[in-house]
N, C-alpha and C. Protein backbone atom coordinates (compact mmCIF):
# COMPACT_ATOMS: atom_id res chain seq x y z
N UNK A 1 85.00 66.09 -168.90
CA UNK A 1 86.27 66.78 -168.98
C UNK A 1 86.08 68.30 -169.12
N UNK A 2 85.00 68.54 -170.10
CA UNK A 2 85.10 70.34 -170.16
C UNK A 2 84.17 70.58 -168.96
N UNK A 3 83.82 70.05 -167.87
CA UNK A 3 83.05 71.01 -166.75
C UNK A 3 84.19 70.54 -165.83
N UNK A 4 85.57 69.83 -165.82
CA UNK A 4 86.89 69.98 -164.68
C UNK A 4 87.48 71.20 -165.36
N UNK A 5 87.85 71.46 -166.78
CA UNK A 5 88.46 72.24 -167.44
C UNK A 5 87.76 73.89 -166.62
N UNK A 6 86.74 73.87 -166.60
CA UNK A 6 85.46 75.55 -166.84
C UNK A 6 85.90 75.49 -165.73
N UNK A 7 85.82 74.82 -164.23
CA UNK A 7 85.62 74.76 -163.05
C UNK A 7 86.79 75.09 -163.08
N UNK A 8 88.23 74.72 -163.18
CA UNK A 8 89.67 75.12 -162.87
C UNK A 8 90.01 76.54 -163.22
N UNK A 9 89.23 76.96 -164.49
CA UNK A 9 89.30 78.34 -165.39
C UNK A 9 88.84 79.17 -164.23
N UNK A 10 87.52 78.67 -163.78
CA UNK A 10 86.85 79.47 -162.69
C UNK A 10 87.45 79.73 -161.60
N UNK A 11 88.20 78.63 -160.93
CA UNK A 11 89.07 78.66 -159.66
C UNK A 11 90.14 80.01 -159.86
N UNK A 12 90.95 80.10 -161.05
CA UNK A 12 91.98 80.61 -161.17
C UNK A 12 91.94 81.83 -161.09
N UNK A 13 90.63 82.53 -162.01
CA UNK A 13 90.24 83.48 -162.02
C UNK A 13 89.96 83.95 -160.76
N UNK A 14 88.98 83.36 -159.78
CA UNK A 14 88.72 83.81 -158.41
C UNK A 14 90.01 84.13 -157.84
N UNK A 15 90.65 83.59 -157.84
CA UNK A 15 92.36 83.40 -157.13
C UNK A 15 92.66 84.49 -157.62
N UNK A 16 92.66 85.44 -159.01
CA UNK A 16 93.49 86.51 -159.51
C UNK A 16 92.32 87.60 -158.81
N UNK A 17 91.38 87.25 -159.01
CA UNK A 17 90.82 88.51 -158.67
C UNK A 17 90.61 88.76 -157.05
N UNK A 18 91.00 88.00 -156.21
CA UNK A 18 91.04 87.87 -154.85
C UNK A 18 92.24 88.40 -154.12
N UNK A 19 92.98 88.67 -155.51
CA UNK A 19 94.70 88.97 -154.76
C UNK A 19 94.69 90.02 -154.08
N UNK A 20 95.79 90.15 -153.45
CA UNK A 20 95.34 91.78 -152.71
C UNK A 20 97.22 92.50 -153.72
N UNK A 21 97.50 91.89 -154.52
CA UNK A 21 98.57 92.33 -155.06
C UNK A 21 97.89 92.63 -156.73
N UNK A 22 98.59 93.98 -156.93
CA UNK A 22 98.01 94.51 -158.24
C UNK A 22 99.14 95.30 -159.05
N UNK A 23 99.37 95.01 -160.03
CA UNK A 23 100.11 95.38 -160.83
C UNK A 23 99.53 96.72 -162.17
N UNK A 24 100.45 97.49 -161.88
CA UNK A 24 100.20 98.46 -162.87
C UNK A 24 100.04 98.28 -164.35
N UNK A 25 99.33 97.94 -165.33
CA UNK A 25 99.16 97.15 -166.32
C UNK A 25 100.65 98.42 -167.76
N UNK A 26 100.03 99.78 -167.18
CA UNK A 26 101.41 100.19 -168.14
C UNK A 26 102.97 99.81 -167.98
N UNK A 27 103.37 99.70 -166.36
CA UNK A 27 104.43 100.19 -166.41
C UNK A 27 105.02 98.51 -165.68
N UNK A 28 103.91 97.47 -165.38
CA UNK A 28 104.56 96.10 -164.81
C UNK A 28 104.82 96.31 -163.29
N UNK A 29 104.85 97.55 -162.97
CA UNK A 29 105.35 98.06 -161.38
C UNK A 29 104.08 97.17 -160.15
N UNK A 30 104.51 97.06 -158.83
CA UNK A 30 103.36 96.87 -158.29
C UNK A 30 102.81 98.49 -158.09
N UNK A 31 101.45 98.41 -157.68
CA UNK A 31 100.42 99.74 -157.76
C UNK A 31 100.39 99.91 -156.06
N UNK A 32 100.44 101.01 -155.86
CA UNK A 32 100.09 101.23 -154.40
C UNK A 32 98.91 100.92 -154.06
N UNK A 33 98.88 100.46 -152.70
CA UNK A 33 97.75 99.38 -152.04
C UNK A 33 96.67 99.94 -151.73
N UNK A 34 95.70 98.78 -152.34
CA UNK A 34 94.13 99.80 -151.73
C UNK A 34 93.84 99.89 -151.02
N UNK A 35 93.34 101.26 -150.29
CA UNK A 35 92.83 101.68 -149.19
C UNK A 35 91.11 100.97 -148.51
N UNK A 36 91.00 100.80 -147.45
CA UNK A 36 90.00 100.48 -146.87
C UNK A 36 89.21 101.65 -145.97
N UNK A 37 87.96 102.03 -146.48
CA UNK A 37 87.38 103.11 -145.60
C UNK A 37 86.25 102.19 -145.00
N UNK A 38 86.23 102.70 -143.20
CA UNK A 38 85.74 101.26 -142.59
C UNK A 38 84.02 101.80 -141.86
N UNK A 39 83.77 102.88 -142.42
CA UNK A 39 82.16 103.20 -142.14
C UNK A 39 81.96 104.60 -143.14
N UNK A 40 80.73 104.21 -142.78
CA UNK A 40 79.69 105.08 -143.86
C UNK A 40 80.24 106.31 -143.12
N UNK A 41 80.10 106.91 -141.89
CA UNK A 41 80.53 108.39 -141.69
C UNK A 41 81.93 108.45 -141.95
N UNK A 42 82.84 107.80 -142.11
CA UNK A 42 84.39 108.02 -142.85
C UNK A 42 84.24 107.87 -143.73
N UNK A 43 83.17 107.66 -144.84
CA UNK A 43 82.90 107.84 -146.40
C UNK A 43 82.36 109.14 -146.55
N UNK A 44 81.58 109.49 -145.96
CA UNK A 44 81.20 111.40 -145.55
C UNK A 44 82.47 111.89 -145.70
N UNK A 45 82.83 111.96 -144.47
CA UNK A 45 84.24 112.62 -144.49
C UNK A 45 85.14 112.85 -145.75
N UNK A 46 85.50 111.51 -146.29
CA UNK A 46 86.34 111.13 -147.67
C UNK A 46 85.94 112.14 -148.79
N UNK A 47 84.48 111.88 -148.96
CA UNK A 47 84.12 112.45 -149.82
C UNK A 47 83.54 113.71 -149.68
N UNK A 48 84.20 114.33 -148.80
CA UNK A 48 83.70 116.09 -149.02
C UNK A 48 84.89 116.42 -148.91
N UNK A 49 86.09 115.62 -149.37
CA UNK A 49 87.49 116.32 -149.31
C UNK A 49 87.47 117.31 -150.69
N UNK A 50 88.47 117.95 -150.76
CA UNK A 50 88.53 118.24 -152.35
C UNK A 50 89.15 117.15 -153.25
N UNK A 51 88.35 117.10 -154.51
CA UNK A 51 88.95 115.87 -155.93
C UNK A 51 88.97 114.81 -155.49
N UNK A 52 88.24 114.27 -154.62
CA UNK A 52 87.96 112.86 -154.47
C UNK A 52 86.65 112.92 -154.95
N UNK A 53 86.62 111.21 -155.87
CA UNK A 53 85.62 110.75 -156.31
C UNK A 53 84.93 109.70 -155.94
N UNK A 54 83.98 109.77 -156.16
CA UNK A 54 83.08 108.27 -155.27
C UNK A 54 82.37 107.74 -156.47
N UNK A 55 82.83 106.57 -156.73
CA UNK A 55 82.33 105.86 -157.63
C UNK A 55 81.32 104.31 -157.37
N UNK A 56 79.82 104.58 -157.49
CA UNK A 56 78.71 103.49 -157.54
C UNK A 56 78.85 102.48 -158.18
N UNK A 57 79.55 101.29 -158.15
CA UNK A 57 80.09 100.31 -158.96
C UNK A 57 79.18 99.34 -159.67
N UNK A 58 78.05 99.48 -159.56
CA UNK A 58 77.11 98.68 -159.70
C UNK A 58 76.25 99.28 -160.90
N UNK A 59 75.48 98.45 -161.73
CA UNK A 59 75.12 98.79 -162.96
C UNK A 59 73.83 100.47 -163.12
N UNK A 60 73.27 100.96 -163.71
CA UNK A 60 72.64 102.12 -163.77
C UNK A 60 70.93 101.99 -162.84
N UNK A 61 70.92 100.86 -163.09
CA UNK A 61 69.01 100.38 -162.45
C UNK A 61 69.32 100.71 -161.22
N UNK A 62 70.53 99.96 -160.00
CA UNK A 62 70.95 99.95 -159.07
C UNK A 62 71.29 101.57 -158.45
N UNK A 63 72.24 101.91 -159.77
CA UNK A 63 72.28 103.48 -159.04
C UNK A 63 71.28 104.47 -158.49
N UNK A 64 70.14 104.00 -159.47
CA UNK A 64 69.22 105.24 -159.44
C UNK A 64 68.27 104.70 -158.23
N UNK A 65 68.00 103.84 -158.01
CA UNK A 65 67.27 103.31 -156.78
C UNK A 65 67.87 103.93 -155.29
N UNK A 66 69.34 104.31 -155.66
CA UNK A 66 69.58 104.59 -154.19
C UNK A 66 71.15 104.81 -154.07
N UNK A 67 71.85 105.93 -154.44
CA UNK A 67 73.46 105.95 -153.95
C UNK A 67 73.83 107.18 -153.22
N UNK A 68 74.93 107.14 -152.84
CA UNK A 68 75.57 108.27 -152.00
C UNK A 68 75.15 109.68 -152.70
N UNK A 69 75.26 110.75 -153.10
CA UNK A 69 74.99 111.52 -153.15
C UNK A 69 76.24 112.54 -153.55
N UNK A 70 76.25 112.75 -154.81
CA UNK A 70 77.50 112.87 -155.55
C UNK A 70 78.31 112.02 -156.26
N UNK A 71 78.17 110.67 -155.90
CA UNK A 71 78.37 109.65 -156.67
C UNK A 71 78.92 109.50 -157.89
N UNK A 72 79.59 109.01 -159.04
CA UNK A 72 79.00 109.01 -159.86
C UNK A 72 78.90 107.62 -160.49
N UNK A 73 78.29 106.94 -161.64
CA UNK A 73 77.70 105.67 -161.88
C UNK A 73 78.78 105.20 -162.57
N UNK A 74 79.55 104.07 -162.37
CA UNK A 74 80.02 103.24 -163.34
C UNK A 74 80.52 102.06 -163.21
N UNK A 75 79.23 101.58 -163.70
CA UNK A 75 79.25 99.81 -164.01
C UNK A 75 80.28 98.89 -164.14
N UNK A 76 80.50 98.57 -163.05
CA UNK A 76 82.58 97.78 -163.11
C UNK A 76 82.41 96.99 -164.25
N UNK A 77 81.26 96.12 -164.69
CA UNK A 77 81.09 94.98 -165.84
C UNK A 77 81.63 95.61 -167.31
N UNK A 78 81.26 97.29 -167.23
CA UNK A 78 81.21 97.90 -168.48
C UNK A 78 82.32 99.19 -168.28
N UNK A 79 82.99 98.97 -167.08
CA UNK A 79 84.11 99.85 -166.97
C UNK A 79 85.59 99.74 -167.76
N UNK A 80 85.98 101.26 -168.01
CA UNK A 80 86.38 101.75 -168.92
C UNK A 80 87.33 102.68 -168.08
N UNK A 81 88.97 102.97 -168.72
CA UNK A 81 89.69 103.87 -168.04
C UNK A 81 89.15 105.06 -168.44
N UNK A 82 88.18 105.49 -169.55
CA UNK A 82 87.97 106.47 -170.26
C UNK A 82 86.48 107.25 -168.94
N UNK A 83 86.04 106.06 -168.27
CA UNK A 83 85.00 106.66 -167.44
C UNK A 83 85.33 107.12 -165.97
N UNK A 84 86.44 106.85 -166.16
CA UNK A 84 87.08 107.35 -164.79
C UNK A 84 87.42 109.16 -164.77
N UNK A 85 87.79 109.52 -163.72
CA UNK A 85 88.55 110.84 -163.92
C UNK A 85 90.08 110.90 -165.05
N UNK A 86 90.13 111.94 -165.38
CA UNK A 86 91.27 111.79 -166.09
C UNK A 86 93.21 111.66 -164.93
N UNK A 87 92.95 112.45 -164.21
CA UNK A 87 94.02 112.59 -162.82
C UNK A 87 93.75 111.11 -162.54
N UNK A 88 94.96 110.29 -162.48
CA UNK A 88 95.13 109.02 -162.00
C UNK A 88 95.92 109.68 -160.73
N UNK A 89 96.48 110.77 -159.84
CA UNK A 89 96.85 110.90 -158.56
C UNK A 89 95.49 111.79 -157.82
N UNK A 90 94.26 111.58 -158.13
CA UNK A 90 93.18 111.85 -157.24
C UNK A 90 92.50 110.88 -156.36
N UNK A 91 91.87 111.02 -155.39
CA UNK A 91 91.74 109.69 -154.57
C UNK A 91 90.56 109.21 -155.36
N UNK A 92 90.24 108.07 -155.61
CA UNK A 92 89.11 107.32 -155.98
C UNK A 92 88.31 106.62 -155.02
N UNK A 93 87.21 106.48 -154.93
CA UNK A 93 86.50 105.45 -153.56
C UNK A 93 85.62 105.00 -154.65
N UNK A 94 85.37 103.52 -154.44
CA UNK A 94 84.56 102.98 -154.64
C UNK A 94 83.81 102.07 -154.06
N UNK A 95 82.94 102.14 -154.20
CA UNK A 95 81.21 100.76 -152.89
C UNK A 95 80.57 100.60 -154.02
N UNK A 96 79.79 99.22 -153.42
CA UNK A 96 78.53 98.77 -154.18
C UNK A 96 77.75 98.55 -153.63
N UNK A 97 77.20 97.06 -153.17
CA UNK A 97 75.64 97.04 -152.53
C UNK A 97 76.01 96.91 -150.65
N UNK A 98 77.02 96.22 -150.86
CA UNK A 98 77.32 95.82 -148.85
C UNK A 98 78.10 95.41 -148.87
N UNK A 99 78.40 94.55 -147.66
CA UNK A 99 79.83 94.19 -147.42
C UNK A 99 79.71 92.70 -148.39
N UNK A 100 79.04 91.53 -148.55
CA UNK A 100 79.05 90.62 -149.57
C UNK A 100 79.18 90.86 -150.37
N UNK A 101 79.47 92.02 -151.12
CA UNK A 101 79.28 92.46 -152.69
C UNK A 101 81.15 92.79 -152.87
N UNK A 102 81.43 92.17 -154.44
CA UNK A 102 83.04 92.12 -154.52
C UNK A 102 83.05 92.84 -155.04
N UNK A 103 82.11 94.03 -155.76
CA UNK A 103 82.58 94.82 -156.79
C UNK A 103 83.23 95.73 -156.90
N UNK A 104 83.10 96.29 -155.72
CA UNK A 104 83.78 97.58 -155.27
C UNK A 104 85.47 97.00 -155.26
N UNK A 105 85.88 96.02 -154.54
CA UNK A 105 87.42 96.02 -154.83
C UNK A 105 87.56 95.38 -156.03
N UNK A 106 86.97 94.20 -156.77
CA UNK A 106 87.25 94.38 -157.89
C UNK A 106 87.24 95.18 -159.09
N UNK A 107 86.39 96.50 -158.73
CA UNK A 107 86.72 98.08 -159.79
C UNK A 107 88.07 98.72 -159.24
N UNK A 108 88.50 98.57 -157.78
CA UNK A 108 89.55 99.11 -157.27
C UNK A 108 90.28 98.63 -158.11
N UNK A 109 90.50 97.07 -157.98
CA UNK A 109 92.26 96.70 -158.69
C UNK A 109 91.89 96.63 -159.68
N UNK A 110 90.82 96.96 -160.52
CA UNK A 110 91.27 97.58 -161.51
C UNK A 110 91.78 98.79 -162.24
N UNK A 111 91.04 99.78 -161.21
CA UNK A 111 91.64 101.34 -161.52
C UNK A 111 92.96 101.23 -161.27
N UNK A 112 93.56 100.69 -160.09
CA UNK A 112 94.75 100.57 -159.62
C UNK A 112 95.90 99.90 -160.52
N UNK A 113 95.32 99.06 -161.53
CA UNK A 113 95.74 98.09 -162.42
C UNK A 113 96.28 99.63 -163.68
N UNK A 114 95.42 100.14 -163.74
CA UNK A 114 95.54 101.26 -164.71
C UNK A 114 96.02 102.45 -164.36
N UNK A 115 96.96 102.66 -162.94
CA UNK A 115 97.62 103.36 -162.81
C UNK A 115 97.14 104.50 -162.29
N UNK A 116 95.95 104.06 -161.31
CA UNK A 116 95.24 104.69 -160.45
C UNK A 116 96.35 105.12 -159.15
N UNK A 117 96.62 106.03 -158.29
CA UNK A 117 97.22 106.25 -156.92
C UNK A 117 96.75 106.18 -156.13
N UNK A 118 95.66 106.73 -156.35
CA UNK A 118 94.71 106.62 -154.23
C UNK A 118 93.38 106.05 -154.68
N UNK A 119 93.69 104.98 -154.73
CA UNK A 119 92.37 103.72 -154.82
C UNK A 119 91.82 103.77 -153.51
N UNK A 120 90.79 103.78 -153.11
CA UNK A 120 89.96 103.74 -151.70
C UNK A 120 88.79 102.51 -151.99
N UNK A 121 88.32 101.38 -150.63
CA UNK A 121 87.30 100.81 -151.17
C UNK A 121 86.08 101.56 -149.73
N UNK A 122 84.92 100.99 -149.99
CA UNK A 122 83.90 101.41 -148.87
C UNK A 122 83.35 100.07 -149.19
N UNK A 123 83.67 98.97 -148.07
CA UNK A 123 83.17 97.67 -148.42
C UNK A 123 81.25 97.33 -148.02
N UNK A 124 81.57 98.55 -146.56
CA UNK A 124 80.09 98.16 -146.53
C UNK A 124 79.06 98.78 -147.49
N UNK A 125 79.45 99.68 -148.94
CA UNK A 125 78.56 99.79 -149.33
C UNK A 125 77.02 100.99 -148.91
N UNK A 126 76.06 100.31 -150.17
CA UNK A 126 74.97 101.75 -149.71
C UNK A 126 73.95 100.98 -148.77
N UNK A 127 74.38 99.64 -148.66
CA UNK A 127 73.63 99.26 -147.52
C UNK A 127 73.90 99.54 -146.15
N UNK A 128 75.54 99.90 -146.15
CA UNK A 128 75.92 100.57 -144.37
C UNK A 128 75.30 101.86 -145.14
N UNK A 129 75.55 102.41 -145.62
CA UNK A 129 75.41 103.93 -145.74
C UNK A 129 74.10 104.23 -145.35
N UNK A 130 72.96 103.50 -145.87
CA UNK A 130 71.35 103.63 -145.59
C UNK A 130 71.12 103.46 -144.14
N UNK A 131 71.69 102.33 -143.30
CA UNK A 131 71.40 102.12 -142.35
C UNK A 131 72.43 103.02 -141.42
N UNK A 132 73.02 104.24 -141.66
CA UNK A 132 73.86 104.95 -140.93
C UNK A 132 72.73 106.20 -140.84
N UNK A 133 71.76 106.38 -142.04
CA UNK A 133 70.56 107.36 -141.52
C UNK A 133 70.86 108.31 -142.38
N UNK A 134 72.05 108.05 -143.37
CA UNK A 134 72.87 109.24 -144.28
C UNK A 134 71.76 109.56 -145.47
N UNK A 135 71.69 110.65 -145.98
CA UNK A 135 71.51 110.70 -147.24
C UNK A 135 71.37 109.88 -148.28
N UNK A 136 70.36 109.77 -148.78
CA UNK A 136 70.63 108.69 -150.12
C UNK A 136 69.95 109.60 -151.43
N UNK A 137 70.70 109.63 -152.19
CA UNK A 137 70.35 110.25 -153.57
C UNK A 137 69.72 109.19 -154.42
N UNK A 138 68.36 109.17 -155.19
CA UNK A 138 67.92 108.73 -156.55
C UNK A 138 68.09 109.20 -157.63
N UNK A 139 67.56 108.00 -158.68
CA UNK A 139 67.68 109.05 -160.12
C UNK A 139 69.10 108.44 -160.91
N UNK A 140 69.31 109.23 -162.15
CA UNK A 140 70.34 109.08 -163.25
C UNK A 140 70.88 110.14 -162.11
């Protein structure tokens, strides 16, 4: 009975975090919809706008091995509205390892959850980005 119980817990959860509908957690409103950036050179672009941020979603070991370049690190597992920018109307982008990797939209709906405005995802990640020939920054 408790591994139908864990398994249903598990289902449900996948189901919430799969939604493509996100609710503003202050105000109950729905949150404007996250954006999809669909290659590594339209993540260039994005991110040499002014006050857009690019956020490495993936834990600190991961960052330093290899991210975009300007980046900055924060661990969706250990994410915090406090590690974000303070401007919730600046664009945000976030990627993680590639296109199999959920983390990046699941840090989206969550910024978005917290009353984020220009949520952006980069699904393929620093694995399109590497294999686009781009820049890759190491290190803290």
């Amino acid at each position: 009975m408790k591994r139908v119980s864990a398994l249903a817990i598990l289902f449900v959860a996948l189901q919430c975090a799969c939604s493509d509908t996100v609710t503003v957690v202050e105000t109950g409103k729905p949150a404007p919809p996250i954006r999809k950036i669909d290659s590594a050179a339209a993540l260039k672009q994005k991110a040499a706008e002014p006050g857009v941020t690019v956020v490495h979603a993936l834990d600190a070991e991961h960052f330093s091995k290899g991210h975009v370049p300007g980046a900055i690190n924060v661990d969706y597992e250990k994410m915090t509205v406090e590690m974000l920018p303070a401007n919730k109307a600046a664009p945000l982008v976030f990627y993680c390892a590639g296109p199999g990797c959920p983390v990046s939209k699941m840090a989206a709906r969550k910024a978005a959850s917290w009353g984020y405005e220009d949520v952006w995802v980069f699904e393929g990640g620093i694995k399109e980005w590497k294999a686009a020939g781009l820049e890759v920054a190491t290190g803290p």
